[in-house]
N, C-alpha and C. Protein backbone atom coordinates (compact mmCIF):
# COMPACT_ATOMS: atom_id res chain seq x y z
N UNK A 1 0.83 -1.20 0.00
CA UNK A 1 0.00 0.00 0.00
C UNK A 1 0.87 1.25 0.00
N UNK A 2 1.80 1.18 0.53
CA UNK A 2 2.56 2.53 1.26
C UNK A 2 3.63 2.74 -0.23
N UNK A 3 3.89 1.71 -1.02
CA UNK A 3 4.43 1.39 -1.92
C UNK A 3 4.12 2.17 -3.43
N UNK A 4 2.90 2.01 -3.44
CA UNK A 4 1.73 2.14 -4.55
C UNK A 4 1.67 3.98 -4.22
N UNK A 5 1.80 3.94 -2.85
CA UNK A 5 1.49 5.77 -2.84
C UNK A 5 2.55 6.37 -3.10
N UNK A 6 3.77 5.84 -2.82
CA UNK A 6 5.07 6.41 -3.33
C UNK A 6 4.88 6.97 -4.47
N UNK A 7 4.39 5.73 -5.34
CA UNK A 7 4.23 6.40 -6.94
C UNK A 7 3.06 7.44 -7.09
N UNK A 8 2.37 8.24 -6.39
CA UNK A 8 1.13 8.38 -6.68
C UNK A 8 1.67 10.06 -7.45
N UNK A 9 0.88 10.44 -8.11
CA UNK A 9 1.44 12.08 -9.20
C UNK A 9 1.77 13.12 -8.16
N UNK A 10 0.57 13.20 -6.56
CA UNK A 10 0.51 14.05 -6.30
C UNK A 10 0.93 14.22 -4.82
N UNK A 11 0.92 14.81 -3.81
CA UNK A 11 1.26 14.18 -2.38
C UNK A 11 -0.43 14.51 -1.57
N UNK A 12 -1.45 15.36 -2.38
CA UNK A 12 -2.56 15.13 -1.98
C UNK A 12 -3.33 13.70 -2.54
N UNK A 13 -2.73 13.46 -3.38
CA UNK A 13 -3.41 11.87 -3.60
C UNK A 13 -2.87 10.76 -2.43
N UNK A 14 -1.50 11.19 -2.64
CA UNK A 14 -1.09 10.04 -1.69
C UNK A 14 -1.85 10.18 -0.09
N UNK A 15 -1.79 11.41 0.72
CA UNK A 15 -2.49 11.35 1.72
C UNK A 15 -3.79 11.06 1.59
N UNK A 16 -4.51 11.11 0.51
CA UNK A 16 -6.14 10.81 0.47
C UNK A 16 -6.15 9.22 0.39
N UNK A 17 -5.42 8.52 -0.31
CA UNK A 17 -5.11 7.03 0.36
C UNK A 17 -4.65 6.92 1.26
N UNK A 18 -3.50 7.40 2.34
CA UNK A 18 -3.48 6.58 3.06
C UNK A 18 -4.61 6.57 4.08
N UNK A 19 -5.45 8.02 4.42
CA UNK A 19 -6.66 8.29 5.11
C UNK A 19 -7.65 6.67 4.65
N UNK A 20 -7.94 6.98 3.74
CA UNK A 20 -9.00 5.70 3.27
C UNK A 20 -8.23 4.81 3.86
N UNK A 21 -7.24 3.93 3.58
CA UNK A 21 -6.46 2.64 4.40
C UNK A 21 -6.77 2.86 6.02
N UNK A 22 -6.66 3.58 6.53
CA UNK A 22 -6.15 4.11 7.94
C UNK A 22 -7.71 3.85 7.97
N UNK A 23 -8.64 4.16 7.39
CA UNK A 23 -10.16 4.59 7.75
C UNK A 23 -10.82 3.20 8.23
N UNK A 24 -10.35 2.27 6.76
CA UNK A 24 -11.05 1.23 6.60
C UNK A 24 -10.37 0.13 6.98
N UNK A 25 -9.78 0.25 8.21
CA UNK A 25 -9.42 -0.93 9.25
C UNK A 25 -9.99 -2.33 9.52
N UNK A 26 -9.59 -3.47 8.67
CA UNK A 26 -9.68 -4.46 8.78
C UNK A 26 -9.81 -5.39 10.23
N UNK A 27 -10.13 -6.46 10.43
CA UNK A 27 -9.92 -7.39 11.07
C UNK A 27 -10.83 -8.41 11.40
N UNK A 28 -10.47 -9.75 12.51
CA UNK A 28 -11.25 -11.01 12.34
C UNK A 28 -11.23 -11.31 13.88
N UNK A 29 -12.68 -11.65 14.06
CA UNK A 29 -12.71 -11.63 15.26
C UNK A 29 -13.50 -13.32 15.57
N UNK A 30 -13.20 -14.23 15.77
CA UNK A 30 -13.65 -15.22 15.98
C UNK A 30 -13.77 -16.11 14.37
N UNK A 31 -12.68 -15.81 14.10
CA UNK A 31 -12.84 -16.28 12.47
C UNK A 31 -13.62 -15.40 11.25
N UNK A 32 -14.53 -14.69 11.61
CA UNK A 32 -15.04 -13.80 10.84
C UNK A 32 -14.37 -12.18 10.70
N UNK A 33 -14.18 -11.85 9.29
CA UNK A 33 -13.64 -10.32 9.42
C UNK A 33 -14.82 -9.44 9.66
N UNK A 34 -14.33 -8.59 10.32
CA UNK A 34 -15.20 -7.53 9.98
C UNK A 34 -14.56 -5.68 9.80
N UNK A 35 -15.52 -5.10 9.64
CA UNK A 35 -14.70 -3.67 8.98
C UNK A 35 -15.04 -2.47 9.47
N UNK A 36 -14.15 -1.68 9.97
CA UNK A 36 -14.82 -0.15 10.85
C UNK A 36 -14.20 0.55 9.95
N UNK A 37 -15.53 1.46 9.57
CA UNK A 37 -14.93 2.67 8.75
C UNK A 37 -15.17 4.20 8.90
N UNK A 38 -14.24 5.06 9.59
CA UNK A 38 -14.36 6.13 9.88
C UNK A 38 -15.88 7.06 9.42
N UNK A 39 -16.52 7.54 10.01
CA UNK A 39 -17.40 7.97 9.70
C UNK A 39 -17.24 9.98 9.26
N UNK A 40 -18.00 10.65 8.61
CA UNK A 40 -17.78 11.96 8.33
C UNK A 40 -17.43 12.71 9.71
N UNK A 41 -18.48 12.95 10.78
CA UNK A 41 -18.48 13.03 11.87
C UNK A 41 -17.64 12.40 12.95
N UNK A 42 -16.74 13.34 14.08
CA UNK A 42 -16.35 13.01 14.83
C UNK A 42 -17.03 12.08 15.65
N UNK A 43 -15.76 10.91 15.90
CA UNK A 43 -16.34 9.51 16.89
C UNK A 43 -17.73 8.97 16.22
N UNK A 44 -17.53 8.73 14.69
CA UNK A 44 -18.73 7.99 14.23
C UNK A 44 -18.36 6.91 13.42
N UNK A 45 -18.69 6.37 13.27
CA UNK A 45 -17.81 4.68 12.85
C UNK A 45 -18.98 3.86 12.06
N UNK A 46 -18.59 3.17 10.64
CA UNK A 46 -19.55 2.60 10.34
C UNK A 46 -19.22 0.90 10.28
N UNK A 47 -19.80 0.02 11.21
CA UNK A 47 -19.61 -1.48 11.11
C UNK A 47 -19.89 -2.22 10.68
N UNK A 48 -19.24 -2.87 9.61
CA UNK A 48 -19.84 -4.33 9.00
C UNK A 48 -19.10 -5.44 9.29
N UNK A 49 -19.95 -6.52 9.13
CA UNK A 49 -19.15 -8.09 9.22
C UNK A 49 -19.45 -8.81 8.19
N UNK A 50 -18.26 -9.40 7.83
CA UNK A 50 -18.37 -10.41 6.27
C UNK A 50 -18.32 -11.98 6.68
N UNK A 51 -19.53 -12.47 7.16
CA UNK A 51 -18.99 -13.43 7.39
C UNK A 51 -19.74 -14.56 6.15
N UNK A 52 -18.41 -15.53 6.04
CA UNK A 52 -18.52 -16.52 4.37
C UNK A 52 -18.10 -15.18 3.43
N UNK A 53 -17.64 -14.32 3.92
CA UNK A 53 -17.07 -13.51 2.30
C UNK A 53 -18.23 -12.29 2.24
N UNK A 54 -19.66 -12.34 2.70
CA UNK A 54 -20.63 -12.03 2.37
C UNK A 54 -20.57 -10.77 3.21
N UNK A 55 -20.80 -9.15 2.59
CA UNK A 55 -20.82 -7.97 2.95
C UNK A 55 -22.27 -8.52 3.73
N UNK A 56 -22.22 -7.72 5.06
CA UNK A 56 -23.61 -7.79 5.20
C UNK A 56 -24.28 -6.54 5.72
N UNK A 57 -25.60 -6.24 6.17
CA UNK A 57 -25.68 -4.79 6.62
C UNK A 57 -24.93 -4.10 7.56
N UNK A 58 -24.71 -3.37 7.50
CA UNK A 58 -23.59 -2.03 8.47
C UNK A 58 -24.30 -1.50 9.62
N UNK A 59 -23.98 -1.32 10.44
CA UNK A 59 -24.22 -0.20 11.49
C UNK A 59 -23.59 1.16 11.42
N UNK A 60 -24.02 1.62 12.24
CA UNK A 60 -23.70 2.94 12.54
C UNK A 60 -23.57 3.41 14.12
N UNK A 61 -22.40 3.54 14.51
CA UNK A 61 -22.02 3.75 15.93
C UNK A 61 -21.32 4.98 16.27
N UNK A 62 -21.97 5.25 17.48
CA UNK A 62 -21.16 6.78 17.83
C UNK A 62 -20.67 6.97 19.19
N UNK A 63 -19.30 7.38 19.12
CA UNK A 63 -18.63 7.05 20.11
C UNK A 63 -17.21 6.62 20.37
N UNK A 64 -16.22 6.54 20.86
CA UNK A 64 -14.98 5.97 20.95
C UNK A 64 -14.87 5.04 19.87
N UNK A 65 -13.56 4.05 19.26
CA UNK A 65 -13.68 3.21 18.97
C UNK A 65 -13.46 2.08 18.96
N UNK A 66 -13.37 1.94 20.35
CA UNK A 66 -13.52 0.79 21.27
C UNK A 66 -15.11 0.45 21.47
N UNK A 67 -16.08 1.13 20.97
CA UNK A 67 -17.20 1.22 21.24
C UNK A 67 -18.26 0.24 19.97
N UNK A 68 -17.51 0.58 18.96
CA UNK A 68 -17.46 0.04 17.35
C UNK A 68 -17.08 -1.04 17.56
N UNK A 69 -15.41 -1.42 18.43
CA UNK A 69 -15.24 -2.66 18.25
C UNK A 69 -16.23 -3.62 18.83
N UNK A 70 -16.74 -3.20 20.05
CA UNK A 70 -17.16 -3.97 20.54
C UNK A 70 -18.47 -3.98 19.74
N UNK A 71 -19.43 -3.54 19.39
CA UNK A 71 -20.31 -3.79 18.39
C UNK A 71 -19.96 -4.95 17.41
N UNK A 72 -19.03 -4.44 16.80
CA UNK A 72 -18.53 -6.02 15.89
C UNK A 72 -18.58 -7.09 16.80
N UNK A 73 -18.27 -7.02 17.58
CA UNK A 73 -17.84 -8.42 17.88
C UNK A 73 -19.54 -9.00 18.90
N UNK A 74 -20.33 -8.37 18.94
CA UNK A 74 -21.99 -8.31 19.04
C UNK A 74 -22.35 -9.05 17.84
N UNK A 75 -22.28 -8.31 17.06
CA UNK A 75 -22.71 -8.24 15.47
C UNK A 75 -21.85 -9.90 15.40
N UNK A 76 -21.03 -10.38 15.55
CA UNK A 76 -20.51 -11.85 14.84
C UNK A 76 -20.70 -12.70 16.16
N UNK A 77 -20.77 -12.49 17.20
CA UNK A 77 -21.26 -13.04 18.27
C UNK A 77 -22.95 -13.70 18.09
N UNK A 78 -23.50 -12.90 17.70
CA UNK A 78 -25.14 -12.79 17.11
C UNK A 78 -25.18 -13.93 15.51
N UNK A 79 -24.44 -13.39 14.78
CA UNK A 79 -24.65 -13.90 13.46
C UNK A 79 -24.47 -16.00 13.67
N UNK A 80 -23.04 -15.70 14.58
CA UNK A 80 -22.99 -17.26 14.70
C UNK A 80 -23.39 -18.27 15.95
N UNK A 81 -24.58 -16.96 16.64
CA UNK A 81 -25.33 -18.45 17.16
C UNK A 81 -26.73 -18.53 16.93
N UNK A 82 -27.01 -17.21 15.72
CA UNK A 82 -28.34 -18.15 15.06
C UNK A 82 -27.66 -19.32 13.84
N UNK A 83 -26.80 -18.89 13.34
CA UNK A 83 -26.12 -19.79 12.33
C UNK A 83 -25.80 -21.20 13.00
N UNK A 84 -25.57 -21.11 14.40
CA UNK A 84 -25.09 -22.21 14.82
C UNK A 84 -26.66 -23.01 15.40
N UNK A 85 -27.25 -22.24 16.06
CA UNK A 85 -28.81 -23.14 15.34
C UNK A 85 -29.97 -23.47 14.64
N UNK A 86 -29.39 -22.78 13.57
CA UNK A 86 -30.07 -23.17 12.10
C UNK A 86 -29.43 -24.46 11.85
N UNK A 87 -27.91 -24.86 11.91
CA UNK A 87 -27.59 -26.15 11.47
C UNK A 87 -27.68 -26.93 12.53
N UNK A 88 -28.16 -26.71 13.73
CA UNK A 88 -28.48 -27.83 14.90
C UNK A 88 -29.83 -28.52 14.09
N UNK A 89 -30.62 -27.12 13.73
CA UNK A 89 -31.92 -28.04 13.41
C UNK A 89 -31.84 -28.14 12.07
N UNK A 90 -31.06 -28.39 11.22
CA UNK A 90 -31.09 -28.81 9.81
C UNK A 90 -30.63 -30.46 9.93
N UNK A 91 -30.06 -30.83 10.78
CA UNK A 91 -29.45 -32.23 11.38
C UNK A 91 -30.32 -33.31 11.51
């Protein structure tokens, strides 16, 4: 990434990527990723979780962002224990 901006024409391009990178902070929390992305507004954060690959609806959280994280990890906490008994009773 940091690579790609080296080359970039301008040094306002390059900071407008690395903002977006910096924004859109990755990670996996129980095997599932999920994604916080800076919101317009101070301390506003928007959360999604991909879990199987699959974007799914976002939130919107306001507040620290320790506050977001922990939402994600709600948000995939939630997803995999109806998932986990949908396939109890598919058995």
């Amino acid at each position: 990434m940091l690579a790609a901006m080296r080359r970039g024409s301008s040094s306002a391009t390059r900071i407008a990527q690395l903002l977006i990178w910096v924004q859109t902070y990755r990670v996996e929390y129980r095997g599932i990723r999920y994604t916080i992305r800076a919101g317009i507004e101070r301390e506003q954060w928007s959360v999604t979780i991909h879990p199987a690959g699959v974007e799914m609806k976002g939130k919107v959280v306001s507040g620290p962002r320790e506050k977001a994280e922990l939402q994600a990890r709600a948000m995939i906490n939630t997803w995999l224990k109806s998932h986990s008994t949908q396939k109890l009773k598919s058995d």
